[in-house]
Protein backbone atom coordinates (compact mmCIF):
# COMPACT_ATOMS: atom_id res chain seq x y z
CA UNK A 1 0.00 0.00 0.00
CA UNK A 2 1.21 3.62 -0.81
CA UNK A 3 2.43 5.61 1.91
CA UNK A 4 2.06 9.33 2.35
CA UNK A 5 -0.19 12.76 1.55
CA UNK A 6 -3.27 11.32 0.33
CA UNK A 7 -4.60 15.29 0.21
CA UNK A 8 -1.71 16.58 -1.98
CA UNK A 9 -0.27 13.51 -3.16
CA UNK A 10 2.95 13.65 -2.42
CA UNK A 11 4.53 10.12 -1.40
CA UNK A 12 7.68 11.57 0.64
CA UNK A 13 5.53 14.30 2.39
CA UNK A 14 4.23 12.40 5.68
CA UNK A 15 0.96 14.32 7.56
CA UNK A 16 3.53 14.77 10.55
CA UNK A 17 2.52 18.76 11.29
CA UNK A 18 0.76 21.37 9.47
CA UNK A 19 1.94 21.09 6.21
CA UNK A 20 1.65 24.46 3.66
CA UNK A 21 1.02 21.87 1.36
CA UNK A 22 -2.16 20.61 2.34
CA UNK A 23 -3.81 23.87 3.37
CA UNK A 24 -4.19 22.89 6.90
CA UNK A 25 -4.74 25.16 9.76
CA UNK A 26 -1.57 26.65 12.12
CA UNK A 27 -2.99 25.89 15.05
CA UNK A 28 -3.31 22.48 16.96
CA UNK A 29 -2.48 19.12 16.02
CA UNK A 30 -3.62 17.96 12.52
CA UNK A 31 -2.87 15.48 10.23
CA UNK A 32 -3.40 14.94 6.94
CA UNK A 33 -6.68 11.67 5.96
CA UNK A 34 -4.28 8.52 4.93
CA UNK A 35 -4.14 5.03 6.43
CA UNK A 36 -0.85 5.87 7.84
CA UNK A 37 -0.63 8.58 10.96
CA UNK A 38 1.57 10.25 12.94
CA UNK A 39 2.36 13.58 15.18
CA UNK A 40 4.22 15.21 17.57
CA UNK A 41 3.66 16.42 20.80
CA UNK A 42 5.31 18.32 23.75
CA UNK A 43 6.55 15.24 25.52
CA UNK A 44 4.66 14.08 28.93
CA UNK A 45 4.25 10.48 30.49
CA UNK A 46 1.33 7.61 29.80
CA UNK A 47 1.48 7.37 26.87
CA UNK A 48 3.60 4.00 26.33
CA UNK A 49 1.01 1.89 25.32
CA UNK A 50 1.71 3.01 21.75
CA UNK A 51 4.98 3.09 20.00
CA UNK A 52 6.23 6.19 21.32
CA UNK A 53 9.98 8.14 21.47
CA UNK A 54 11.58 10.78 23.29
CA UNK A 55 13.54 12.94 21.54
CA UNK A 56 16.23 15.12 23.64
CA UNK A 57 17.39 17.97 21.10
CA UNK A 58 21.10 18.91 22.36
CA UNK A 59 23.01 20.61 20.20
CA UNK A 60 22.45 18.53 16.57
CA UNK A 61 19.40 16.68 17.32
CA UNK A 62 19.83 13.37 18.73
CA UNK A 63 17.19 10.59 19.61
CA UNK A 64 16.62 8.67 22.71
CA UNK A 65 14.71 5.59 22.87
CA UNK A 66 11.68 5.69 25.14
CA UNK A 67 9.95 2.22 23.85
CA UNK A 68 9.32 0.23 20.88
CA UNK A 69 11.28 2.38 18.08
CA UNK A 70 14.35 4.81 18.23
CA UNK A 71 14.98 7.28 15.72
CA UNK A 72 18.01 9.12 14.55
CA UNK A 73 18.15 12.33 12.93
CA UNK A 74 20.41 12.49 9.98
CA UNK A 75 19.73 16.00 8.99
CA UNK A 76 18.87 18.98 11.06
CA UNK A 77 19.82 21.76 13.70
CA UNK A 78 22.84 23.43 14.28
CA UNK A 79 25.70 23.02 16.97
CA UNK A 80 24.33 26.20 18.44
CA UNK A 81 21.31 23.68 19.93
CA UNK A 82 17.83 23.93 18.28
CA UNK A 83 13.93 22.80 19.31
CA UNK A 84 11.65 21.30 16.49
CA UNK A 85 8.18 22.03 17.76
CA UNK A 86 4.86 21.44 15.69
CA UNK A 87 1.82 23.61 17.48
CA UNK A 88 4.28 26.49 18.70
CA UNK A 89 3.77 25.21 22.40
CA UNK A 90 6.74 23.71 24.41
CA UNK A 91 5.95 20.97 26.64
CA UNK A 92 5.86 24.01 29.80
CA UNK A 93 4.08 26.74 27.73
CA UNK A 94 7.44 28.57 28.04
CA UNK A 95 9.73 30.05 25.02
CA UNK A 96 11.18 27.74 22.76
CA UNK A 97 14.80 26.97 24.03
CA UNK A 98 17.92 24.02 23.54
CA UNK A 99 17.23 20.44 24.52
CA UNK A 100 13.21 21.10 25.24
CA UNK A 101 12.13 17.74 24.65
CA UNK A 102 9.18 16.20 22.47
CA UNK A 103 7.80 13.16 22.35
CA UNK A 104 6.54 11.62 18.51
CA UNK A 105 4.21 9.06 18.68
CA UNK A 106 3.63 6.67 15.54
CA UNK A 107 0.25 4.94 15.13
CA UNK A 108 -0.27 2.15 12.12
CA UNK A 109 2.62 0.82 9.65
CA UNK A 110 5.96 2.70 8.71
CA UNK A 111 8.74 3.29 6.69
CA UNK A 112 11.98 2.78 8.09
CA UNK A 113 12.99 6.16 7.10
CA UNK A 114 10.74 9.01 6.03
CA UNK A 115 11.02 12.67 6.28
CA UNK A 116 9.40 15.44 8.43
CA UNK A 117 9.06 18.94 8.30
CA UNK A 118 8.69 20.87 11.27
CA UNK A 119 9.98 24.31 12.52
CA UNK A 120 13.59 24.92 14.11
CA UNK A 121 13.95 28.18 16.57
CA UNK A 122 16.71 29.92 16.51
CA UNK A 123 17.61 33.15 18.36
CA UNK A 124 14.38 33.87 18.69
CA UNK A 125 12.95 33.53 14.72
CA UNK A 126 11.22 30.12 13.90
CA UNK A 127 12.16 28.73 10.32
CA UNK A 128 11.12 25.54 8.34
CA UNK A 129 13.37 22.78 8.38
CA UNK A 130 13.01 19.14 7.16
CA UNK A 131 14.93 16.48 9.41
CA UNK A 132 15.37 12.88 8.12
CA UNK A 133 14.92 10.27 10.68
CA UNK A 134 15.88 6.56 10.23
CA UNK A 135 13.81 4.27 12.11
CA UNK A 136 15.23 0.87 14.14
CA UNK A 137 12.53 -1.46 15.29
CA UNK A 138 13.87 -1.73 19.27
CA UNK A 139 11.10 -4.51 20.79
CA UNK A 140 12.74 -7.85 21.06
CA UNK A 141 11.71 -11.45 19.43
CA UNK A 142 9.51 -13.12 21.92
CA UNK A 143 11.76 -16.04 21.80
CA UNK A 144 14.71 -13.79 23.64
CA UNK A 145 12.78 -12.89 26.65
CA UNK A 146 13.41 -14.76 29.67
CA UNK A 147 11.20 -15.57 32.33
CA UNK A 148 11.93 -12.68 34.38
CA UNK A 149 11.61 -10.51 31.34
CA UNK A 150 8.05 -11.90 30.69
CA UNK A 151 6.89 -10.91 34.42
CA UNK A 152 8.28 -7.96 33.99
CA UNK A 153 6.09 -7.21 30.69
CA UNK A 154 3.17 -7.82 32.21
CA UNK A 155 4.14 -5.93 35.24
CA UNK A 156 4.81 -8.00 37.72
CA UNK A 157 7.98 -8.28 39.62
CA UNK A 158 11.39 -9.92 38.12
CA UNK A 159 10.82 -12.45 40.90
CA UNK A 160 7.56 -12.95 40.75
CA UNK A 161 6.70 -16.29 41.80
CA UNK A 162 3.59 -18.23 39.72
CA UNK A 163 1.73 -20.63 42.07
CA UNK A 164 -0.43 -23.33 40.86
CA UNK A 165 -3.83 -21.97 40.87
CA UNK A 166 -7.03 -24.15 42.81
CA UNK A 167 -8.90 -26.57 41.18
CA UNK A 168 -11.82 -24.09 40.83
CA UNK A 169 -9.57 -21.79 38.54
CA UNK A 170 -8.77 -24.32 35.46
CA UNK A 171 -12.46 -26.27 35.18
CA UNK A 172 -13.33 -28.88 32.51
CA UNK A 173 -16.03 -28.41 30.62
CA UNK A 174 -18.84 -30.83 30.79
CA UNK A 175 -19.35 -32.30 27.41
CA UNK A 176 -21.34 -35.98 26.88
CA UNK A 177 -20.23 -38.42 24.13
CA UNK A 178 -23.66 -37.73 22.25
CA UNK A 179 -23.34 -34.00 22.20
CA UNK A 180 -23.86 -32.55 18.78
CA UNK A 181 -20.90 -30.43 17.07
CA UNK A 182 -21.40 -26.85 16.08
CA UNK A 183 -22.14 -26.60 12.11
CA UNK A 184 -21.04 -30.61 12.16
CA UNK A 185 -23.23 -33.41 11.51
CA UNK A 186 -20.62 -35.59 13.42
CA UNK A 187 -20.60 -36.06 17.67
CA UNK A 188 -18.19 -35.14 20.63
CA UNK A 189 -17.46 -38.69 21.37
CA UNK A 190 -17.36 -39.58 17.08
CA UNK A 191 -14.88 -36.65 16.65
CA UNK A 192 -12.50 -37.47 20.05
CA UNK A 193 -12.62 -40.62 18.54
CA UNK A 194 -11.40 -39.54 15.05
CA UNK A 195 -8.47 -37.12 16.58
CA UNK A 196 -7.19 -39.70 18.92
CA UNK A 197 -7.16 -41.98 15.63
CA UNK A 198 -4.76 -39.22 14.38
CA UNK A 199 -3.00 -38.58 16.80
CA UNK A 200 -1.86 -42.25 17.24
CA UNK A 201 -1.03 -42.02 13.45
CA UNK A 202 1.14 -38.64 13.67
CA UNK A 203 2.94 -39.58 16.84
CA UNK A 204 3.92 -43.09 14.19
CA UNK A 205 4.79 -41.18 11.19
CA UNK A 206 6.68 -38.24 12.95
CA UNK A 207 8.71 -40.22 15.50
CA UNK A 208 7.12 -37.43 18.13
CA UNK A 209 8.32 -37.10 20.98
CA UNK A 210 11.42 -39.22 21.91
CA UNK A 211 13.25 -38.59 18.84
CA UNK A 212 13.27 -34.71 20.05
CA UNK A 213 12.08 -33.15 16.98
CA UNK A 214 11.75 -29.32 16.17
CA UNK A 215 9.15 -27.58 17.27
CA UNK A 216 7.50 -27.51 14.00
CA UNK A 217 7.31 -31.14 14.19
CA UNK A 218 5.89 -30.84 18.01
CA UNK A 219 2.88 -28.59 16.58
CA UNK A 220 1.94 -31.58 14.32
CA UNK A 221 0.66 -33.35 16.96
CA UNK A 222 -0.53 -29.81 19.28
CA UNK A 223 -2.53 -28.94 16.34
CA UNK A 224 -5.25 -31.80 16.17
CA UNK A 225 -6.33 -30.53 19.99
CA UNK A 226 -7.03 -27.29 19.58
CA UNK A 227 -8.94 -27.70 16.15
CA UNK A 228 -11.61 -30.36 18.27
CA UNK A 229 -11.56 -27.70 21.09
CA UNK A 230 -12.17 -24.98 18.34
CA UNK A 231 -14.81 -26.91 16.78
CA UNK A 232 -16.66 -27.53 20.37
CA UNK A 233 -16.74 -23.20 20.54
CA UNK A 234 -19.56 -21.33 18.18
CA UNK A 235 -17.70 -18.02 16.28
CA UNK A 236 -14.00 -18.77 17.21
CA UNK A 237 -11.32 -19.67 15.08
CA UNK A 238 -7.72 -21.14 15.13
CA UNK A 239 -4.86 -19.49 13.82
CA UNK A 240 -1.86 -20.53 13.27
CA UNK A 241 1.75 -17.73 13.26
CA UNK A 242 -0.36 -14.92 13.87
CA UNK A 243 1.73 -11.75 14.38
CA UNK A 244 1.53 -9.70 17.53
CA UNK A 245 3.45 -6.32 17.71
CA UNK A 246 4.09 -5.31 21.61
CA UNK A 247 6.07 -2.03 22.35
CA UNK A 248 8.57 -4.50 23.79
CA UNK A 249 8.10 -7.87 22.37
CA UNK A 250 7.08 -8.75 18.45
CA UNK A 251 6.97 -11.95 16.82
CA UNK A 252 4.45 -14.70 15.76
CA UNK A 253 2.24 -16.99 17.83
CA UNK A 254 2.19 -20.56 17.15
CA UNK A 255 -1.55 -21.03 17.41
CA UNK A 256 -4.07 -18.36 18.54
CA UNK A 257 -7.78 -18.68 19.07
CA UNK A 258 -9.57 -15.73 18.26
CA UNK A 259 -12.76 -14.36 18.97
CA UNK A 260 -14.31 -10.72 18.06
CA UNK A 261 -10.84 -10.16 17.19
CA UNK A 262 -9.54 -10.89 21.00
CA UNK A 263 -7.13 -14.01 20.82
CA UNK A 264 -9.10 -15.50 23.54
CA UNK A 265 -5.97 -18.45 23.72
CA UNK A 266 -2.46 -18.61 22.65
CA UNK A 267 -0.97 -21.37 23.07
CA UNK A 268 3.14 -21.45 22.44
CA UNK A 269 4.80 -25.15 21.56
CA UNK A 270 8.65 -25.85 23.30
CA UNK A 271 11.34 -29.12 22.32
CA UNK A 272 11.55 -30.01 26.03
CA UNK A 273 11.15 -28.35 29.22
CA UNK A 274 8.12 -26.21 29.42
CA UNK A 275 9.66 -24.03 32.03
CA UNK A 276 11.94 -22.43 29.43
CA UNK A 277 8.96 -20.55 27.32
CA UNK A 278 7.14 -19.30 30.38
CA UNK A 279 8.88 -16.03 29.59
CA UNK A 280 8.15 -15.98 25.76
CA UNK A 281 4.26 -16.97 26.40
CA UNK A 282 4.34 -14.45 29.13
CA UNK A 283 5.56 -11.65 26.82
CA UNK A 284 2.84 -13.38 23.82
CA UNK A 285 -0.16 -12.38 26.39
CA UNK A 286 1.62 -8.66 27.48
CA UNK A 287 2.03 -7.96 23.51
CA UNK A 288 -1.52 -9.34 22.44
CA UNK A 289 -3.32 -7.35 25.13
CA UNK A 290 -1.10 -4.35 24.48
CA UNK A 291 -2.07 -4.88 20.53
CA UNK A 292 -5.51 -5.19 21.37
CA UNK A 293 -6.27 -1.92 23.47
CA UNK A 294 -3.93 -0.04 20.62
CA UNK A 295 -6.05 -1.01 17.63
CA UNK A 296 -9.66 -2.17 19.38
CA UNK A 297 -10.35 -0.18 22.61
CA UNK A 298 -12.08 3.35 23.14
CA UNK A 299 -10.67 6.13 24.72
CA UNK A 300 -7.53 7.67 25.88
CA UNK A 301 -4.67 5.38 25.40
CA UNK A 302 -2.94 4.90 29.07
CA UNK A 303 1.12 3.75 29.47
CA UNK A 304 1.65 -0.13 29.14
CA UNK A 305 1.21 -0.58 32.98
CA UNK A 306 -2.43 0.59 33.31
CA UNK A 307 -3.49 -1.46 30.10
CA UNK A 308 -6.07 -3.73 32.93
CA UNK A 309 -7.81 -0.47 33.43
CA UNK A 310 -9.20 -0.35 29.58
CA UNK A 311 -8.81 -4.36 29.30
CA UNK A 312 -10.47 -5.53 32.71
CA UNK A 313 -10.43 -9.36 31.57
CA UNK A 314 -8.27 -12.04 32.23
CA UNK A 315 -5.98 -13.31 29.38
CA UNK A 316 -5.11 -17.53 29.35
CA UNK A 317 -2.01 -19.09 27.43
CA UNK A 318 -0.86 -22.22 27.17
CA UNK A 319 2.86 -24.26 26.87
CA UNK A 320 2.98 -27.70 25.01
CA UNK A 321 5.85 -30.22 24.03
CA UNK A 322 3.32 -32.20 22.32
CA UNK A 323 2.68 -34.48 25.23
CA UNK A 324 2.34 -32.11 28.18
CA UNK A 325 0.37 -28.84 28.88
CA UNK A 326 0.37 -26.30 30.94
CA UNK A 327 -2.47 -23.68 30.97
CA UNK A 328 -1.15 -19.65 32.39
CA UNK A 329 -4.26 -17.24 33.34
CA UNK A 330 -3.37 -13.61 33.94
CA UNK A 331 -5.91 -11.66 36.09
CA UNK A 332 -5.95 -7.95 35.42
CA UNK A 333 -5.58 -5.60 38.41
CA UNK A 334 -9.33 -4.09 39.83
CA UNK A 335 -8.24 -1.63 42.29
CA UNK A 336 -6.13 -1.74 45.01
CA UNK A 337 -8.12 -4.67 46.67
CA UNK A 338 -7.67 -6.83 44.07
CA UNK A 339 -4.00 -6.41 42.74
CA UNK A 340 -2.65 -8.60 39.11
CA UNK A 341 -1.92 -12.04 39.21
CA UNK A 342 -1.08 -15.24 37.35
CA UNK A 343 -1.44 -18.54 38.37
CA UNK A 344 -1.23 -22.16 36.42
CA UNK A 345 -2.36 -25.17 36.05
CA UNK A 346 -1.45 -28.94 37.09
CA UNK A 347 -0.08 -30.43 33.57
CA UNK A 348 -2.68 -32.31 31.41
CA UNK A 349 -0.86 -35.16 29.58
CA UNK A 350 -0.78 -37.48 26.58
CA UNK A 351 0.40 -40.72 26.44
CA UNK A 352 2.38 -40.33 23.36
CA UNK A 353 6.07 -40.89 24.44
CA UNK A 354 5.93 -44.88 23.37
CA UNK A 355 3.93 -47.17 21.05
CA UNK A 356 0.04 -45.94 22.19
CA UNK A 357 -3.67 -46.61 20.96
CA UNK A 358 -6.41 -44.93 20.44
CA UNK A 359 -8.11 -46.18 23.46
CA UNK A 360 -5.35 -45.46 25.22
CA UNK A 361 -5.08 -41.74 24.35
CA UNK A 362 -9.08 -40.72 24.16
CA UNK A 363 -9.65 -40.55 27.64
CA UNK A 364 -6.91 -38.29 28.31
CA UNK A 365 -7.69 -35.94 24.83
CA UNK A 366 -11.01 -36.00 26.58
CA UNK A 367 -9.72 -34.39 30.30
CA UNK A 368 -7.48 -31.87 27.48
CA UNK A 369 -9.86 -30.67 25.04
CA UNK A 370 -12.84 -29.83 27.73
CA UNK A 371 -10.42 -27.87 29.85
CA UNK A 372 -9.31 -26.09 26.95
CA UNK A 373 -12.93 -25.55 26.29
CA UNK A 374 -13.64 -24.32 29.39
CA UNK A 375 -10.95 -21.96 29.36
CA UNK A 376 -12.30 -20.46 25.47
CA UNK A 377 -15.96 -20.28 27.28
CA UNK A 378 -14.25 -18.64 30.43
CA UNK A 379 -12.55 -15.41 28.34
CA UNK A 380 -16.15 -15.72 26.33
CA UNK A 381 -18.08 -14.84 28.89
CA UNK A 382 -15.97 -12.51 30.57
CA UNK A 383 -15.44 -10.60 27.56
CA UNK A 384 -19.05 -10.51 27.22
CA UNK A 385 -19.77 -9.54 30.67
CA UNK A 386 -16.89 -6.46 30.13
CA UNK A 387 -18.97 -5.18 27.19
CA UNK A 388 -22.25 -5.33 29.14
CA UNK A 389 -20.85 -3.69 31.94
CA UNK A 390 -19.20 -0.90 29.61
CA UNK A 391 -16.04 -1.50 31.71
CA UNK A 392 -14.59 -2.53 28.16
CA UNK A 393 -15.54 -0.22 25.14
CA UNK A 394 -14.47 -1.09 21.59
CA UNK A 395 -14.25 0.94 18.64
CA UNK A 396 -17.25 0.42 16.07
């Protein structure tokens, strides 16, 4: 898609102040109608829940990294120190002077280097001057991010320790062998007996698990039980590498269930020991509920730690090697009486290490899939409940 002026059509000219060009007003904030928008603004905190920078203006401008993106001017001021301002108003309301700083906030897709034209002051007279800034993507793959790094995302403590929640927290939904599949002609107990069928057959053809394959091997055999659970859930759907975008953390998801655009699951697939991607499908659930606020919730956008406050509803991930799985539920902060937290669950298990059979692996893809039902109908209804409430208000 092009980038740029859709109002005068000029592809290097981004709507990042008021541009002569486009015959827009002198005063305020404006931008110009395109897919692709940006501005800058006097800097001031809360506003990290978007991709947002600080830049300090010392002598030739210079860029400092606040989150997500840093940029670095190429072109610009003078070694006499200069301010680039957009409205005419410092962050304080006083003159214009050296090293004020501003904060630019990008919203929607980018070029890694564009061009804006803004307004340097110097001894006293304000001219027009057009910086070029290069942009480097600064969030981290979520593979990278350690366990401590994870809590940390979602703002819990570096040492933060995740307790296995009661039985009451991770429930099993109740689901008869009779009961009829949404949009399917076929049953519960005809389908769990179909997917344990396959299941026996992958685990023969792939060699899965003792021959430690990749974990694009592993997601053969994860990939059969979410598609029953998914099938068991009216209006959601599976999807598989979808791409999250965090201020801190970017990368794909190995399987996401969606619903009204909220990935109501994500579930992240390991070689071995689970305990090693607790802090990647920590930083999966910080990113998709940062993602989510940015491009689907009302209202004024608040700094990555008070995300709960316009997404008041918990958030459930889950680690599998294939065989074993592990179910993570964040709860969202409400108030000071009722502060964040994450628990998990026991580990739900299939018998697939050695030669198995179907009868052998239906009962426990039963206990599985109805817990991972459970869990889908769990964000469901909270979601719902959020919306009726009007605690959570989504753009139309």
């Amino acid at each position: 898609m092009r980038r740029g002026c859709k109002r005068c059509n000029t592809e290097d000219h981004l709507p990042l102040e008021n541009s002569p060009c486009c015959g827009l007003a002198s005063t305020g904030p404006s931008w110009c109608s395109t897919a692709w928008k940006a501005y800058v603004t006097p800097s001031k905190k809360g506003l990290d829940n978007v991709i947002s920078e600080v830049v300090q203006l010392d002598g030739v401008l210079k860029a400092y990294s606040s989150s997500g993106y840093t940029f670095t001017a190429i072109q610009g001021g003078d070694d006499r120190g200069s301010a680039i301002i957009v409205t005419g108003n410092p962050a304080t309301g006083s003159p214009v002077r050296p090293r004020r700083a501003f904060e630019i906030t990008i919203i929607g897709p980018h070029k890694k280097k564009h061009l804006w034209t803004g307004t340097v002051s110097q001894w006293g007279e304000q001219n027009k001057i057009t910086v070029e800034l290069k942009l480097k993507l600064l969030s981290k793959g979520f593979s990278d991010f350690t366990r401590a790094d994870g809590l940390e995302y979602l703002g819990f403590s570096r040492s933060y320790e995740i307790n296995e929640a009661a039985e009451t927290e991770f429930t099993a939904e109740e689901l008869a062998d009779d009961a009829a599949v949404n949009g399917q002609t076929s049953t519960f107990g005809s389908l769990l007996q179909h997917f344990a069928e396959d299941l026996c057959l992958r685990r023969s053809a792939l060699g899965c698990p003792e021959t430690k394959p990749s974990e694009q091997t592993r997601r053969e055999i994860i990939s059969p039980v979410f598609v029953l659970a998914v099938l068991l859930m009216t209006g959601m759907r599976l999807v598989a590498e979808a791409r999250v975008q965090g201020s801190l953390g970017n990368g794909p998801l190995d399987y996401a269930v969606i619903w009204e655009a909220f990935k109501v699951l994500i579930s992240e697939c390991k070689k071995e020991r689970l305990e090693d991607g607790e802090g990647q499908a920590l930083a999966q659930t910080a990113a998709a509920r940062e993602e989510y606020v940015r491009k689907r919730v009302k209202g004024i956008k608040r700094k990555r730690s008070e995300i709960d406050k316009d997404l008041p509803v918990p958030s459930t991930t889950i680690l599998s090697t294939g065989t074993t799985y592990i179910f993570y539920r964040y709860h969202p902060a409400a108030g000071e009486a009722q502060p964040r937290r994450l628990v998990k669950s026991k580990e739900y298990t299939l018998d697939l290490i050695g030669p198995t059979s179907p009868e052998t692996i239906k009962p426990q893809l039963k206990v599985l899939v109805c817990a991972i039902v459970a869990s889908l109908r769990f964000e469901k209804e909270n979601i719902e409940a959020a919306l009726a409430s009007k605690k959570l208000k989504l753009m139309d």
